[in-house]
Protein backbone atom coordinates (compact mmCIF):
# COMPACT_ATOMS: atom_id res chain seq x y z
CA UNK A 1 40.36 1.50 -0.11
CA UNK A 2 38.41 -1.98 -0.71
CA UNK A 3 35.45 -0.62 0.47
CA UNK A 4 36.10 2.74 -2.23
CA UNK A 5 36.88 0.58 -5.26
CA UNK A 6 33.24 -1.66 -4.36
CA UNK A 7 31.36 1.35 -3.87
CA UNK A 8 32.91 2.97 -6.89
CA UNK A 9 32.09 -0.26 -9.24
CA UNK A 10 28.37 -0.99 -8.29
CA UNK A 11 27.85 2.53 -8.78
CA UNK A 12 29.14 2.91 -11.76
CA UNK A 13 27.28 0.15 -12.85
CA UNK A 14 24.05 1.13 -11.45
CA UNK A 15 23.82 4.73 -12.44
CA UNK A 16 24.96 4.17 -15.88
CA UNK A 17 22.46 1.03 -16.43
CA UNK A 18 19.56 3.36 -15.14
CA UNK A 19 20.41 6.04 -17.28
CA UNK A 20 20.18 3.44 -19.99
CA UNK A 21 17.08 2.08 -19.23
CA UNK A 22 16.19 -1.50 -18.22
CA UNK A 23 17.59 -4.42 -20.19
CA UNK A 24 14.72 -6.08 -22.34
CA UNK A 25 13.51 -9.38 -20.90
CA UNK A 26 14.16 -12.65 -22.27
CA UNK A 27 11.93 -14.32 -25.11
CA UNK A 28 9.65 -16.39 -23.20
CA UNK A 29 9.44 -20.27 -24.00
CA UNK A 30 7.20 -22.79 -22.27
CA UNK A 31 8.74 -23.77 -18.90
CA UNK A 32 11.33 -20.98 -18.77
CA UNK A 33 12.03 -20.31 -15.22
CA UNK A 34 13.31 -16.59 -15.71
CA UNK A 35 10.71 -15.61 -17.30
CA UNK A 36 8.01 -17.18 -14.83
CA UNK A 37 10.32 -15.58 -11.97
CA UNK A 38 9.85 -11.99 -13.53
CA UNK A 39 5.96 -13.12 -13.83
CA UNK A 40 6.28 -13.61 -10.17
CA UNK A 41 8.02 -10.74 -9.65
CA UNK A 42 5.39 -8.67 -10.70
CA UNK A 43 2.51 -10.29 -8.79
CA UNK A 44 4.21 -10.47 -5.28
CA UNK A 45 6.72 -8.48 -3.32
CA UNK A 46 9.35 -10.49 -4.78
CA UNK A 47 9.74 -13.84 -6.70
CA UNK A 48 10.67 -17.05 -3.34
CA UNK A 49 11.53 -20.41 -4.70
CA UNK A 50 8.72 -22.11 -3.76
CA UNK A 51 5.85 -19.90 -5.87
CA UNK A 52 8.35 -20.21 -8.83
CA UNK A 53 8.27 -24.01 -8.20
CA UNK A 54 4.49 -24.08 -8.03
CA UNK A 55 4.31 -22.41 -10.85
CA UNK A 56 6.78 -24.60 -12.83
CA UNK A 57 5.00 -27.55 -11.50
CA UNK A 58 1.50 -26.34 -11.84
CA UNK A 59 1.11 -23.82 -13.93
CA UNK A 60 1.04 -19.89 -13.76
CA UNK A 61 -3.21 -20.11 -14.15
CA UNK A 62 -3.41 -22.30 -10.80
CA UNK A 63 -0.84 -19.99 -8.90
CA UNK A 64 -3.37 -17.05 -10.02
CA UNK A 65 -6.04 -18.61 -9.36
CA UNK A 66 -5.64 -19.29 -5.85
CA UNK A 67 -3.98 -15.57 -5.28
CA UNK A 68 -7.19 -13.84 -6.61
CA UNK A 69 -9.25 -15.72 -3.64
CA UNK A 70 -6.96 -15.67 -1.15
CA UNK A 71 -7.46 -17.53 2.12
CA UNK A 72 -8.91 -15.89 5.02
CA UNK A 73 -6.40 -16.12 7.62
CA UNK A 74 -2.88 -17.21 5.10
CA UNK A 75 -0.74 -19.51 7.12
CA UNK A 76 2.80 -17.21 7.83
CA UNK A 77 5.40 -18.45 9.60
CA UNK A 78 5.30 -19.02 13.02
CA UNK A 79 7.76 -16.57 13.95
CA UNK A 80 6.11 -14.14 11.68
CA UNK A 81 2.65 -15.02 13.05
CA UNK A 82 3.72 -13.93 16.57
CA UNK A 83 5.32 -10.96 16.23
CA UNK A 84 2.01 -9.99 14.38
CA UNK A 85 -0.25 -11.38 17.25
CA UNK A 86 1.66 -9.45 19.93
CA UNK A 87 0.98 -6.42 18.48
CA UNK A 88 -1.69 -4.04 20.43
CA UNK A 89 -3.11 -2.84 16.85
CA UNK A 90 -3.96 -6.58 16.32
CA UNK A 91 -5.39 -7.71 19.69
CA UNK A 92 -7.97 -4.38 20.51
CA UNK A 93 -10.53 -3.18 18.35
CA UNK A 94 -10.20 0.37 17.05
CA UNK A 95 -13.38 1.96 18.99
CA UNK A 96 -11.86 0.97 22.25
CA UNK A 97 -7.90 1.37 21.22
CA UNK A 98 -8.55 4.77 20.21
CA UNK A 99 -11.20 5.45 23.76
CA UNK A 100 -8.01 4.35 25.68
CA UNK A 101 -5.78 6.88 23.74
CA UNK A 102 -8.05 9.60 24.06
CA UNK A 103 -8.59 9.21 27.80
CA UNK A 104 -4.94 9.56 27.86
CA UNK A 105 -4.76 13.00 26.08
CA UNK A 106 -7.44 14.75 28.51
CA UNK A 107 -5.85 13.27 31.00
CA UNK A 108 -2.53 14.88 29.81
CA UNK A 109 -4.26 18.05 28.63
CA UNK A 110 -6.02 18.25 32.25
CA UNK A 111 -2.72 18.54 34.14
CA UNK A 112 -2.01 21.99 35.60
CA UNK A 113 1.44 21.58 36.27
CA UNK A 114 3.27 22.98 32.85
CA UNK A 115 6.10 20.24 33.45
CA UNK A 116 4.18 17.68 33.73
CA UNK A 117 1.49 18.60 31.37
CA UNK A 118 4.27 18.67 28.87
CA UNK A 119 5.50 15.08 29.48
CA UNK A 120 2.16 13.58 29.82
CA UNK A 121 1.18 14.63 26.02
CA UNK A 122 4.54 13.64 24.98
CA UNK A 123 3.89 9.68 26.33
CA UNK A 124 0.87 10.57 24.57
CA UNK A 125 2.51 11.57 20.97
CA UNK A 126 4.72 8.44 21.73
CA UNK A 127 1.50 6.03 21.98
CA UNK A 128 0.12 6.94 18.94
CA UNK A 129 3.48 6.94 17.15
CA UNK A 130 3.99 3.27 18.86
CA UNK A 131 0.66 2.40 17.18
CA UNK A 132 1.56 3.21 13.91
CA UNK A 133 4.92 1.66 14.15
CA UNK A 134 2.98 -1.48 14.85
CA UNK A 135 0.73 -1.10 11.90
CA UNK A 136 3.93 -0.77 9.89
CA UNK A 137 5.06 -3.76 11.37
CA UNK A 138 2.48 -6.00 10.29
CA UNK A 139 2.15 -4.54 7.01
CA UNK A 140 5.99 -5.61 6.45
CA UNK A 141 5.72 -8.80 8.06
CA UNK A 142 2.66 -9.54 5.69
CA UNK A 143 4.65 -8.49 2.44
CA UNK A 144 7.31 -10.58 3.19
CA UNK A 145 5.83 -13.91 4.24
CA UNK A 146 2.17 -13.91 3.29
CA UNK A 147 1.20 -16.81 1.02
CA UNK A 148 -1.44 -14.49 -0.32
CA UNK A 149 1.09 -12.06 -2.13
CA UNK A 150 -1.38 -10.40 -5.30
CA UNK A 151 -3.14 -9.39 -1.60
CA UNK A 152 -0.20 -7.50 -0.03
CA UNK A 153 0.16 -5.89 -3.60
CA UNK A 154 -3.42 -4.73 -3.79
CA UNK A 155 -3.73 -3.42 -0.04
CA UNK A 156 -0.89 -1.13 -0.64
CA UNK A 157 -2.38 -0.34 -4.03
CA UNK A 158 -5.53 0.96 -2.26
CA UNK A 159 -3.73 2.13 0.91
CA UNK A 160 -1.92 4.53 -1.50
CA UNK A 161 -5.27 4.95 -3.98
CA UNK A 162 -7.53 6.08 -0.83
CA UNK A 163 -4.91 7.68 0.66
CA UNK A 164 -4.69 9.18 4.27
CA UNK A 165 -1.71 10.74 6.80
CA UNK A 166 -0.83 9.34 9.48
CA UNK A 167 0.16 12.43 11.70
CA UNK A 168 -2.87 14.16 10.48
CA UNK A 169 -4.80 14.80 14.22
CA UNK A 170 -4.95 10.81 15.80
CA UNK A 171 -4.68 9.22 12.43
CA UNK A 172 -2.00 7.15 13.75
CA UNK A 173 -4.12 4.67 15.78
CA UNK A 174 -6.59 4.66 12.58
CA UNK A 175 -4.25 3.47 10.14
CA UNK A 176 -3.37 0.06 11.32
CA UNK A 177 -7.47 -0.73 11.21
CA UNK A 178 -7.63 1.18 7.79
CA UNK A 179 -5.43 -0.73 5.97
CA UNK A 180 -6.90 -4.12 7.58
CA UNK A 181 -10.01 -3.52 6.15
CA UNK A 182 -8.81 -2.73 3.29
CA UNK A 183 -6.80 -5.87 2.88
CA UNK A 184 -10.14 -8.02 3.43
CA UNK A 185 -11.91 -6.11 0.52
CA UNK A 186 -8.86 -5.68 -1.74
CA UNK A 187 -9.65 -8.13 -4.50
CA UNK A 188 -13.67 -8.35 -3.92
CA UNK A 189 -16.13 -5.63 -5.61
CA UNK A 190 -14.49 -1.74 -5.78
CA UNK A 191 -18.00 -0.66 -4.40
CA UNK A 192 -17.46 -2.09 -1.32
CA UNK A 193 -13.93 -0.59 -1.62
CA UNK A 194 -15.30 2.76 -1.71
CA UNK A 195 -18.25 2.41 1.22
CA UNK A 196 -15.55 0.94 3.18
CA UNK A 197 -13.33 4.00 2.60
CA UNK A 198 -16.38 6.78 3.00
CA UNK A 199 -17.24 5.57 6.11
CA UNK A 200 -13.69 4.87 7.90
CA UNK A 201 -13.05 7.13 10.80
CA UNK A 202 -9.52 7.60 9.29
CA UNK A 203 -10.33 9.08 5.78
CA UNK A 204 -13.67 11.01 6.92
CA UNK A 205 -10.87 13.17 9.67
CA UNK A 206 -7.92 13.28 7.03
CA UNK A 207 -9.88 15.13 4.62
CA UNK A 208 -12.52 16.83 6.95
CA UNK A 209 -15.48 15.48 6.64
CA UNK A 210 -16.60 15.67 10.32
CA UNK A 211 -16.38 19.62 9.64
CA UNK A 212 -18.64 19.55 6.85
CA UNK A 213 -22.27 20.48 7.95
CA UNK A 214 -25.54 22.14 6.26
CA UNK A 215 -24.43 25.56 5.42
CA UNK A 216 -21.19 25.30 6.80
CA UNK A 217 -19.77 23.10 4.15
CA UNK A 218 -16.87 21.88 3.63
CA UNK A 219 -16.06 20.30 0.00
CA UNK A 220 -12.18 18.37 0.88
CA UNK A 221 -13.38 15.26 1.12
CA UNK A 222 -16.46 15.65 -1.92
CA UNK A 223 -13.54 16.76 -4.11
CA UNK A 224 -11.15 14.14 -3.85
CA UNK A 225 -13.86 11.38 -3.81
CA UNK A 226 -14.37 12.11 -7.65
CA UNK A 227 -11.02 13.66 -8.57
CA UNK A 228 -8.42 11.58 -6.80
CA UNK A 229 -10.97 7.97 -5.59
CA UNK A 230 -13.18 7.78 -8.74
CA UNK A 231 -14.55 9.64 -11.79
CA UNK A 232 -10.59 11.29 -12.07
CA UNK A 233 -9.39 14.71 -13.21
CA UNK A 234 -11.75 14.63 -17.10
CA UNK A 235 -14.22 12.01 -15.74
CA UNK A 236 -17.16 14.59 -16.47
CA UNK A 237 -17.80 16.23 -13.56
CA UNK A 238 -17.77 19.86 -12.47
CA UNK A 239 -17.69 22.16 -9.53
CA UNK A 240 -20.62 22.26 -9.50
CA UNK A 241 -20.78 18.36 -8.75
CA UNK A 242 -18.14 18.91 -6.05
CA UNK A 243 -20.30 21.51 -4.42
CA UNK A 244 -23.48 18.84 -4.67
CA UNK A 245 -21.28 16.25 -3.60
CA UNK A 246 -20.32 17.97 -0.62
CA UNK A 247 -24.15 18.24 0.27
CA UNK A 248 -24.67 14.84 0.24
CA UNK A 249 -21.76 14.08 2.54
CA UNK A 250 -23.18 16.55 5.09
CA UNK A 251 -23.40 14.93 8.62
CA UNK A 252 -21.37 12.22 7.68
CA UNK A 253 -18.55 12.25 10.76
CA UNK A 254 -16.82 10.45 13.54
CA UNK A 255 -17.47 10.32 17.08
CA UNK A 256 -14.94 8.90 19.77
CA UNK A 257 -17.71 8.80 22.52
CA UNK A 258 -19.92 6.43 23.54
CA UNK A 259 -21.98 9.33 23.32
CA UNK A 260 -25.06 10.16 21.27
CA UNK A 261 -25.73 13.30 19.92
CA UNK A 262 -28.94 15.27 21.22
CA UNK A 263 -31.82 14.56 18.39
CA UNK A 264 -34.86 16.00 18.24
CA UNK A 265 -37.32 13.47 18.16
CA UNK A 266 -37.91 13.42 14.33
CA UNK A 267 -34.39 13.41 13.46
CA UNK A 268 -34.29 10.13 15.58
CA UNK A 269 -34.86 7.32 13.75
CA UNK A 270 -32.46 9.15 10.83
CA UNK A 271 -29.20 8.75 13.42
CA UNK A 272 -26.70 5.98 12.20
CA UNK A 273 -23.56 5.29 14.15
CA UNK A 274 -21.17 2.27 13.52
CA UNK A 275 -17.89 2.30 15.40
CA UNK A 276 -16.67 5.58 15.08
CA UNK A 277 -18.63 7.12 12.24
CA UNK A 278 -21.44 8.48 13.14
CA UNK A 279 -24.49 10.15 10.60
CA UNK A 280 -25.62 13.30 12.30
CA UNK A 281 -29.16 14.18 10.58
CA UNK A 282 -29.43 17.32 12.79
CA UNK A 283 -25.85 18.17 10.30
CA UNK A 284 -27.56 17.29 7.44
CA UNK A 285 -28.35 19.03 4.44
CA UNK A 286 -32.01 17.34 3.62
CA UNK A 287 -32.20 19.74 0.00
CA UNK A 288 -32.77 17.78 -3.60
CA UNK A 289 -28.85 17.30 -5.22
CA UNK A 290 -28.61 17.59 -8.33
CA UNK A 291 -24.84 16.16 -9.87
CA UNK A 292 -23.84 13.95 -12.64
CA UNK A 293 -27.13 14.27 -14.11
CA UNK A 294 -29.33 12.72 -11.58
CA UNK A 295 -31.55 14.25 -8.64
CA UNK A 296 -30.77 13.25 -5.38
CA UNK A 297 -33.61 13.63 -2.69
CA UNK A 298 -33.36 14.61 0.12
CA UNK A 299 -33.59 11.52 2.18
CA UNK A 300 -30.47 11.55 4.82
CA UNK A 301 -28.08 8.57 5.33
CA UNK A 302 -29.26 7.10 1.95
CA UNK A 303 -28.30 9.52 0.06
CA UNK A 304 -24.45 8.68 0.16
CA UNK A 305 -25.22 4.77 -1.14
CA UNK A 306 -27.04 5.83 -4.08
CA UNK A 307 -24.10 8.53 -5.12
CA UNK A 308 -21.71 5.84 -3.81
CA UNK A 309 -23.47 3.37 -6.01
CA UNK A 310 -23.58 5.51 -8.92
CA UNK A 311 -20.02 6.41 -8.75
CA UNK A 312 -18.55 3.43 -8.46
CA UNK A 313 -20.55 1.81 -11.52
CA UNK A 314 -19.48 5.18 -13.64
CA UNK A 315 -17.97 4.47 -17.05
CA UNK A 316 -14.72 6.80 -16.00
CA UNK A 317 -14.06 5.65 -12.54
CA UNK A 318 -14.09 1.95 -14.67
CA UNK A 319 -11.09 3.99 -17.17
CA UNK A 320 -9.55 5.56 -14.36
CA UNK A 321 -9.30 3.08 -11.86
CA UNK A 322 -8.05 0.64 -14.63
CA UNK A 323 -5.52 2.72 -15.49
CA UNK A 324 -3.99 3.44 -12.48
CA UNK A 325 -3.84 -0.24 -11.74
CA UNK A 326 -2.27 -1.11 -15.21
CA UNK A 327 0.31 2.31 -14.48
CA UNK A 328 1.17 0.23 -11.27
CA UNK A 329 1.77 -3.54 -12.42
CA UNK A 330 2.56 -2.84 -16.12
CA UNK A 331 3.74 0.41 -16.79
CA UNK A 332 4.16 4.36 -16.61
CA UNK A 333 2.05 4.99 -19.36
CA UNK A 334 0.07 1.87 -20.01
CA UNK A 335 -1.13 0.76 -23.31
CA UNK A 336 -4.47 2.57 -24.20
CA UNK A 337 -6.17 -0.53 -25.35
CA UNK A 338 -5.27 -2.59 -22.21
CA UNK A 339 -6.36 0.03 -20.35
CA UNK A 340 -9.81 -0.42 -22.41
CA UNK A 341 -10.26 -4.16 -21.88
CA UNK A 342 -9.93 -3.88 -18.10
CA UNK A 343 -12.64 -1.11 -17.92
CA UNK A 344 -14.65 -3.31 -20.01
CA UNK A 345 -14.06 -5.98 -18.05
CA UNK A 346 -14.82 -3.49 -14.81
CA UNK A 347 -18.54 -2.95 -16.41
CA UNK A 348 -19.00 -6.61 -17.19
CA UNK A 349 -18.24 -7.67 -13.58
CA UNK A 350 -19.65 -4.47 -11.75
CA UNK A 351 -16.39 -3.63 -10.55
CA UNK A 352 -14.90 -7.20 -9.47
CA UNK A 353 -11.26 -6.07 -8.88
CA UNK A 354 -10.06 -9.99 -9.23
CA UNK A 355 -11.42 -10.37 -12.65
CA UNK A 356 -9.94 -6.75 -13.77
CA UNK A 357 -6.65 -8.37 -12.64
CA UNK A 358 -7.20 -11.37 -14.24
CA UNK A 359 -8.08 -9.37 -17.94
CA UNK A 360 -4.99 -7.74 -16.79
CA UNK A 361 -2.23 -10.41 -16.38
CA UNK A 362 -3.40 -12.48 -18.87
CA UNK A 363 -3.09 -9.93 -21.75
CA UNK A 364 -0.32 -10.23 -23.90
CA UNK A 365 0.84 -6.31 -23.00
CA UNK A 366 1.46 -7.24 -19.34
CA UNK A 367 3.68 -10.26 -20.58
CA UNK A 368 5.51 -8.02 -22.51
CA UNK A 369 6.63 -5.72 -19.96
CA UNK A 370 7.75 -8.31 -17.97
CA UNK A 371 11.25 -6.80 -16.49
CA UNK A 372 10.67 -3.23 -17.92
CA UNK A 373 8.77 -1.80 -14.35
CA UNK A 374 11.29 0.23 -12.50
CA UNK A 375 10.53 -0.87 -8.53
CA UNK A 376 9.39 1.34 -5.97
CA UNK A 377 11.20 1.64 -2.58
CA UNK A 378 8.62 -0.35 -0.95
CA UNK A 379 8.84 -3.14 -4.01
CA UNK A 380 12.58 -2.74 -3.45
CA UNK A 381 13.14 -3.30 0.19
CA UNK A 382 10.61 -5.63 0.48
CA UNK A 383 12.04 -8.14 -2.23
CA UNK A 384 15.69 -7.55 -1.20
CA UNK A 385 14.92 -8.67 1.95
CA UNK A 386 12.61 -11.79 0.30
CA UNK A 387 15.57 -12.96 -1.25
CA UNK A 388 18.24 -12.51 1.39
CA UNK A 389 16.03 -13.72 3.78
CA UNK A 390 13.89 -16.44 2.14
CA UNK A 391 13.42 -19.13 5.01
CA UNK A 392 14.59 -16.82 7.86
CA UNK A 393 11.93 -14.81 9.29
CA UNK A 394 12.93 -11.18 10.55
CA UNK A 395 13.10 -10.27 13.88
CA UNK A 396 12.89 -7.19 13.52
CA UNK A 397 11.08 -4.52 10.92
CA UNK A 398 12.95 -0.98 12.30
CA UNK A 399 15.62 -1.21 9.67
CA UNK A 400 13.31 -1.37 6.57
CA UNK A 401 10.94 1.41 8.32
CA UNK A 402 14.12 3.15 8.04
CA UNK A 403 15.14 2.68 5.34
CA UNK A 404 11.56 3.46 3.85
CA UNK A 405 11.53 7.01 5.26
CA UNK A 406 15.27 7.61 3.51
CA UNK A 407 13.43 6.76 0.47
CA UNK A 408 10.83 8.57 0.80
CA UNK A 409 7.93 6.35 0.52
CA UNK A 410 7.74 5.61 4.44
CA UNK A 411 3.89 3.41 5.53
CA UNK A 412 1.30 5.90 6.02
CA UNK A 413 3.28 9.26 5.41
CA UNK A 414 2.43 10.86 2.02
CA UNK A 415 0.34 14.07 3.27
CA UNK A 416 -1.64 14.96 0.09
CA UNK A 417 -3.80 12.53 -0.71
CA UNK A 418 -2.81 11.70 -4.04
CA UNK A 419 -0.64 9.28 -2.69
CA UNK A 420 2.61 7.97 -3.83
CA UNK A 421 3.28 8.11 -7.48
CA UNK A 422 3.90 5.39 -9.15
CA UNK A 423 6.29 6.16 -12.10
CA UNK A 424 9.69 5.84 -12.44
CA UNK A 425 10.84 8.92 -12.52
CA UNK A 426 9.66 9.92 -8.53
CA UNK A 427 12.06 7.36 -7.70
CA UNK A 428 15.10 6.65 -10.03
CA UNK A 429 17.40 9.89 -9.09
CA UNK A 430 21.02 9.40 -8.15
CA UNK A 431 20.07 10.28 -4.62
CA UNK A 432 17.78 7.40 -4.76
CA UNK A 433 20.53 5.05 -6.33
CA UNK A 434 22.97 5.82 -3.68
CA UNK A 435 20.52 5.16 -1.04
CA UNK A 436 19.58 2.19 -2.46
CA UNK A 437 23.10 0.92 -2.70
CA UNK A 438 23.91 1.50 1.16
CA UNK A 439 20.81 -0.42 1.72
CA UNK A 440 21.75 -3.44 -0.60
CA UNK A 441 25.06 -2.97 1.50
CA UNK A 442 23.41 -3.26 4.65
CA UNK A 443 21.44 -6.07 3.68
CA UNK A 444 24.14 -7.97 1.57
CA UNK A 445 26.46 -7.76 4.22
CA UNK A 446 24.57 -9.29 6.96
CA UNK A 447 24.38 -6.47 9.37
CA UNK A 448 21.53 -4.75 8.21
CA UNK A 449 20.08 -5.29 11.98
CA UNK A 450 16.81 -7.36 10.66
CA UNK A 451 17.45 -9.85 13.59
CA UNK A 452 18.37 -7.52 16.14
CA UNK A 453 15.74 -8.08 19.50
CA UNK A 454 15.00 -5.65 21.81
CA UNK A 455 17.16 -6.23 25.15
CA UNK A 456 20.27 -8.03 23.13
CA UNK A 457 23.01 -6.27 22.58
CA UNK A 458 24.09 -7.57 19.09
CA UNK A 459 22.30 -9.37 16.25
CA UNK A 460 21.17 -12.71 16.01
CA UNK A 461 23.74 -14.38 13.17
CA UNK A 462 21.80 -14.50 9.86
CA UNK A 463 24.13 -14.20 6.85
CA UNK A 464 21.93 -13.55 3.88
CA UNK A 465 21.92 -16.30 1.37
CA UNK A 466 21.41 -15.05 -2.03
CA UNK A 467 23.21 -17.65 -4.04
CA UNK A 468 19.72 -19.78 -3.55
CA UNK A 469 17.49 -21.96 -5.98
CA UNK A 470 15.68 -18.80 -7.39
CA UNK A 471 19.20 -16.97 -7.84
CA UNK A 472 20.50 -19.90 -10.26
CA UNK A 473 16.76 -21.12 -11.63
CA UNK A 474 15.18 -17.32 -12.25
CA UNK A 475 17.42 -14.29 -11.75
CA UNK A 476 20.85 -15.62 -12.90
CA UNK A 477 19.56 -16.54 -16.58
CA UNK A 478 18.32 -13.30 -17.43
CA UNK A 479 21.14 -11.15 -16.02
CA UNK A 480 22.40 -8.18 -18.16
CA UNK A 481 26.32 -8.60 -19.63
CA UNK A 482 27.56 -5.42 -17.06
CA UNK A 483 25.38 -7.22 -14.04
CA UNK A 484 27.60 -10.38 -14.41
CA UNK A 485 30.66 -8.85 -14.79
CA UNK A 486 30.41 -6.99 -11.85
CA UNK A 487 29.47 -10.20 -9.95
CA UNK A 488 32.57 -12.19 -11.74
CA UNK A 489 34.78 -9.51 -9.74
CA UNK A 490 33.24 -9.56 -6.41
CA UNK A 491 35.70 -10.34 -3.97
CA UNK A 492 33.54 -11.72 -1.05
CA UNK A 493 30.60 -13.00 -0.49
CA UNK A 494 29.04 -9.93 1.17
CA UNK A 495 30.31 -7.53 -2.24
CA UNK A 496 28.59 -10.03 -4.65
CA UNK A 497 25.59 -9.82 -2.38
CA UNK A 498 25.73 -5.77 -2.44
CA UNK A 499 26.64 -5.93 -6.27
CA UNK A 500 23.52 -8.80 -7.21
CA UNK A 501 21.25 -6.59 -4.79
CA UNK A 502 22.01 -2.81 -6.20
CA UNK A 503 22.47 -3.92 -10.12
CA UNK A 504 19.56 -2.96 -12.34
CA UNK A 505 18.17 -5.87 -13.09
CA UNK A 506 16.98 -6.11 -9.46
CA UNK A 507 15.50 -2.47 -9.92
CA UNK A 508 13.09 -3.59 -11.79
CA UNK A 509 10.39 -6.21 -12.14
């Protein structure tokens, strides 16, 4: 009946705050804690008690400062840092990881014997599943206890922006290497962004590129390049563009031999190959292009810098781009003018992603919507367990992969590649707030399984400690009426944690 009456009043609480909308944020005065913890919130996976003393002590300009050129390899915990380094997507290098795999599924697909066949491509489905898992894995471990936290934020911004599946044919050794890659470039030039993308194994298989070929073309990946990566559905371009596009990419594959192709001897010195993407000339379509106004001639493997370059400098991919940023750290349907200023910005800087940011957070509309962005599930699991856990370094990820795929927004797993969405209404049902509530449950009651090891039969003790410096300094201050009078009637620790955890103020950020 206890457990009834807590799940009853959180609820209540939670579903009629939502449908209310989020509380407005406090007035802001120099020095306020709350307010720079909501700032934090916004900019990390969560505000921790150290950034929001750094930033009391320092300044917000430092803290941003140092986050928009983050350090090479951030110092994580120890604990963190070797789960990370144990990891086979860490220690081998994607050519040879996915060599290794692949030896394993002609291997499996060899076998004559149907029985065996059978459970030699299923150890083979479980490897690549394994490797994904890890890739999770780090990317969790990272959003919880990297230093570098604008980082995290922007690698799953462009993990989701140049989005691929991960059960699509072997993406699921590719991802892990993907989204590395995309973590080094995530706050440097969006042109090297985009090359980076155009020539990863991963997103030239997802959306078919090693298929397309002079006349036998295929136009997946030329179409979402401008609709969904760049230019955007308006941006100015046509089918006819797509169909040009498509041209250009011709030849442009992957190839998970050591093997070269047979050339003839002209075609030769055209051949490009680095990793696993390979340019084919002997696929290419050597025509004149002609999209977005310009003539493209036929030249081979060149081709795709100059579009790439002349994308990626176009005046819409500057609006669209900065848009969808804003839509993720500001709000659903960000201010027009903001929007504006960062694609200036974008053309000033040739597409220097820190300094967008920077035009970004320092503009009075992003301090205004401080506390007004309804979290995502990642956002959501990822800071619960920042706060629960501060100092205490998970031992293991499996319960918030979990609880990601019951929300819906699991690592690697939207199939369409428009990715996630980011507004608050994909994500603020009441099947979503119950969810969420068993999971602030899980968490607030210690037995959520975070420090569970494989090979021990129970969890490691770890009582979550919410009632910390950045509880009382940043999130207790700002607190809606209905928030702390649910809290006031707790009647444990673990039901104040569930109630602080699943109220709406945490929802948002």
């Amino acid at each position: 009946m206890k457990v009834l009456s807590s799940l009853a009043l959180c609820s209540a609480l939670l579903l009629a705050a939502c449908a209310a909308g989020p509380t407005a944020p406090p007035s802001r005065s120099p020095g306020h804690a709350a307010q720079d913890a909501l700032w934090l919130d916004r900019l990390s996976f969560g505000a921790s008690s150290a950034d929001l003393a750094q930033v009391q002590a320092q300044g917000r300009a430092a803290w941003l400062d140092r986050q928009l050129q983050p350090t090479a390899q951030p110092a994580l915990p120890e604990a963190a840092r070797a789960q990370i380094q144990a990891l086979a997507v860490q220690q081998e290098a994607l050519p040879a990881l996915v060599q290794r795999l692949e030896a394993q599924r002609k291997a499996a697909d060899a076998l004559t014997d149907d029985a065996a066949k059978a459970e030699a491509q299923k150890s083979y489905q479980q490897a690549l599943t394994k490797l994904a898992r890890e890739a999770s894995t780090r990317q969790l471990l990272n959003a919880l206890y990297s230093p570098n936290q604008l980082q995290e934020q922007m690698t799953w911004f462009w993990f989701n922006h140049f989005n691929v599946h991960q059960y699509k044919a072997n993406l699921r050794v590719m991802v892990g290497d993907y989204e590395q890659g995309l973590r080094e470039r995530s706050l440097g030039r969006f042109r090297d962004l985009l090359g980076y993308t155009a020539h990863h194994p991963a997103m030239l298989r997802y959306l078919d590129n090693e298929q397309n070929a002079a006349n036998r073309i295929n136009e997946n990946y030329a179409r979402e390049l401008l609709e969904l990566h760049t230019l955007g559905v308006g941006g100015g371009y046509s089918q006819r563009d797509v169909q040009e596009l498509a041209r250009v990419l011709t030849g442009l594959g992957v190839n998970l031999t050591d093997n070269r192709p047979k050339l003839k001897p002209a075609q030769e010195a055209q051949y490009r190959r680095d990793g696993l993407m390979e340019f084919n000339p002997a696929r290419h379509d050597f025509g004149e292009k002609h999209l977005l106004g310009i003539t493209v001639k036929g030249e081979g493997y060149g081709e795709l810098e100059q579009v790439l370059d002349l994308l990626a400098r176009h005046p819409s991919t500057a609006r669209f781009v900065s848009r969808k940023l804003a839509q993720y750290f500001v709000a659903d349907d960000p201010p027009p003018a903001l929007v504006e200023r960062m694609a200036e910005r974008w053309q000033q800087s040739d597409g220097r992603i820190a300094e967008v940011l920077r035009a970004m957070v320092n503009s009075p509309e992003f301090e205004a919507s401080l506390g007004r962005k309804f979290k995502d599930p990642t956002q959501y699991v990822v800071s619960a367990v920042r706060l629960a856990y501060a100092d205490k370094v998970v031992l293991n990820t499996g319960p918030m992969i979990g609880w990601l795929y019951r929300l819906g927004q699991a690592p690697y797993n939207r199939q369409t590649p428009d990715g996630y969405p980011l507004d608050e209404s994909a994500w603020a049902g009441p099947g979503q707030m119950t969810t969420r509530f068993e999971i602030a449950r899980a968490i607030g009651s210690g037995s959520a399984g975070l420090f569970k090891v494989d090979g021990e039969p129970k969890d490691r003790p770890a009582f979550p400690q919410l009632a910390n410096p950045l509880y009382y300094n940043g999130i207790s201050p700002r607190l809606a009426a209905a928030t702390q009078q649910a809290l006031a009637q707790a009647t444990s620790p673990q039901e104040w944690n569930t109630y602080l955890l699943a109220s709406p103020d945490f929802m948002h950020r």
